[in-house]
C-alpha atoms as a PDB file:
ATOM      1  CA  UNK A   1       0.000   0.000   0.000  1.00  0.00           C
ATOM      2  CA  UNK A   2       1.184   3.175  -0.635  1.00  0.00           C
ATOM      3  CA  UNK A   3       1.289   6.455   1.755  1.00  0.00           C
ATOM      4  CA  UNK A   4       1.066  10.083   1.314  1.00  0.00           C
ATOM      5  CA  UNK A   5       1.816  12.403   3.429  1.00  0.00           C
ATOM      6  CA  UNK A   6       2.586  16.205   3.316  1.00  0.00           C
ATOM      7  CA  UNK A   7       5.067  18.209   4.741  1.00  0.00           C
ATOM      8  CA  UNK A   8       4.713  21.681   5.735  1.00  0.00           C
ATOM      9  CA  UNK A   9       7.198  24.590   6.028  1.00  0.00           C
ATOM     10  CA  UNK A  10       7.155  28.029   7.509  1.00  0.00           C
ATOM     11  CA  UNK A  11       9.280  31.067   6.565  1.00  0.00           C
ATOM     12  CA  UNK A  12      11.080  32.964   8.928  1.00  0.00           C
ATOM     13  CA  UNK A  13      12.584  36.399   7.003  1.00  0.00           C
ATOM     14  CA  UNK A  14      14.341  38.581   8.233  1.00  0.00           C
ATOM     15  CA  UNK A  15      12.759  41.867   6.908  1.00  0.00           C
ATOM     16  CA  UNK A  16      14.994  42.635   4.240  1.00  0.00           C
ATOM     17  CA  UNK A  17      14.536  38.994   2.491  1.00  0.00           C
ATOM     18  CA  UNK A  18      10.888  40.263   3.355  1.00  0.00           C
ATOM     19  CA  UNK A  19      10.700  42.809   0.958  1.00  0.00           C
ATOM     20  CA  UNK A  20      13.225  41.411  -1.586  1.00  0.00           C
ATOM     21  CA  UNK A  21      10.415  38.202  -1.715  1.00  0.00           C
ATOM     22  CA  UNK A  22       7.464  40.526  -1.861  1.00  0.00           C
ATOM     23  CA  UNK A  23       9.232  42.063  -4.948  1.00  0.00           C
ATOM     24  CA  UNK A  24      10.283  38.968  -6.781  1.00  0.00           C
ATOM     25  CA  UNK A  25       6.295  38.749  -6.050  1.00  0.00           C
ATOM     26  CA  UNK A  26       5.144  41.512  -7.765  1.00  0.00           C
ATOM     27  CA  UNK A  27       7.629  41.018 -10.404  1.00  0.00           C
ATOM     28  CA  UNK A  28       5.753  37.404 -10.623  1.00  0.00           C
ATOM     29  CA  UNK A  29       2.250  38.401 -10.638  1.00  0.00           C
ATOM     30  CA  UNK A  30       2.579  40.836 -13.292  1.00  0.00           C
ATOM     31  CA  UNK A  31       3.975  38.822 -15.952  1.00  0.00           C
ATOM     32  CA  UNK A  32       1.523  36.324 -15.221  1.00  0.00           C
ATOM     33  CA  UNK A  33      -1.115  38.957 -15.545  1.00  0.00           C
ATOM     34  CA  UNK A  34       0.551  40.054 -18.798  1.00  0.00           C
ATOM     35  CA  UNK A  35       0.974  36.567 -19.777  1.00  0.00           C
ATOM     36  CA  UNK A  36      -2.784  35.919 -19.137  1.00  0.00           C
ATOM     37  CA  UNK A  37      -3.829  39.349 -20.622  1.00  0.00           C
ATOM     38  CA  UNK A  38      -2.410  38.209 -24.225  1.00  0.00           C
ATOM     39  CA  UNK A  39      -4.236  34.875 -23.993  1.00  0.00           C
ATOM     40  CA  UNK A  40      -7.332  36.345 -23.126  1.00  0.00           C
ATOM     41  CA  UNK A  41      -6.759  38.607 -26.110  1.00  0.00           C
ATOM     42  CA  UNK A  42      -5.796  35.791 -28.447  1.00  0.00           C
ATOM     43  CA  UNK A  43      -9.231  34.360 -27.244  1.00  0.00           C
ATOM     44  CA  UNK A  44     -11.383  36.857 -28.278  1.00  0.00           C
ATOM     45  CA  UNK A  45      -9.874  37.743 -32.279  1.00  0.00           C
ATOM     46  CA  UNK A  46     -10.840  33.654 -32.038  1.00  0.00           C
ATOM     47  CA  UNK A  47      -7.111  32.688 -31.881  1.00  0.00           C
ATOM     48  CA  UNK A  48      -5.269  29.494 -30.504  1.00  0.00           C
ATOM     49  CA  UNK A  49      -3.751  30.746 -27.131  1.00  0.00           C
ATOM     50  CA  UNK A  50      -0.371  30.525 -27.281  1.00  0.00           C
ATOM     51  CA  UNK A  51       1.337  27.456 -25.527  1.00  0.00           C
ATOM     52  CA  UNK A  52       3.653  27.442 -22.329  1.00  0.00           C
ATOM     53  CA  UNK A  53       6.826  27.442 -24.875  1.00  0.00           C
ATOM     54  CA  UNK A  54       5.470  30.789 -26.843  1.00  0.00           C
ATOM     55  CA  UNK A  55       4.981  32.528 -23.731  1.00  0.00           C
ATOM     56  CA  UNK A  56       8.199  31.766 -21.988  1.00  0.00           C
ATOM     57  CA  UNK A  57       9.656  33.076 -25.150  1.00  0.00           C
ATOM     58  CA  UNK A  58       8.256  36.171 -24.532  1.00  0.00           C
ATOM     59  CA  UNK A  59       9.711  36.568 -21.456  1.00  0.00           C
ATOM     60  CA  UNK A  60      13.188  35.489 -22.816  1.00  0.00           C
ATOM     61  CA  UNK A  61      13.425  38.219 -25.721  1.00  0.00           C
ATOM     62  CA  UNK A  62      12.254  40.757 -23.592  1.00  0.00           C
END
């Protein structure tokens, strides 16, 4: 039989990796906004949205 099991972790920061990992945050969320902004486009001119590869393209020639 096999068992799962989950293990959990818990930050400590000291408050400059604090704000350093709230910026790496916001530098996250927006390109998945953008990312998600350009599908949704795509979506309505009745496009394909653009696969994981495309995207991270994007982000490389940027």
């Amino acid at each position: 039989m096999k068992r799962q099991f989950g293990l959990k972790y818990r930050l400590d920061p000291t408050p400059s990796q604090e704000a350093r990992l709230r910026v790496r945050a916001g530098h996250a969320r927006f390109v998945w906004n953008h990312a998600l902004a350009e599908c949704l486009a795509a979506w309505e001119r009745g496009e394909r949205v653009p696969r994981y590869g495309t995207m991270a393209g994007w982000i490389i020639a940027a």
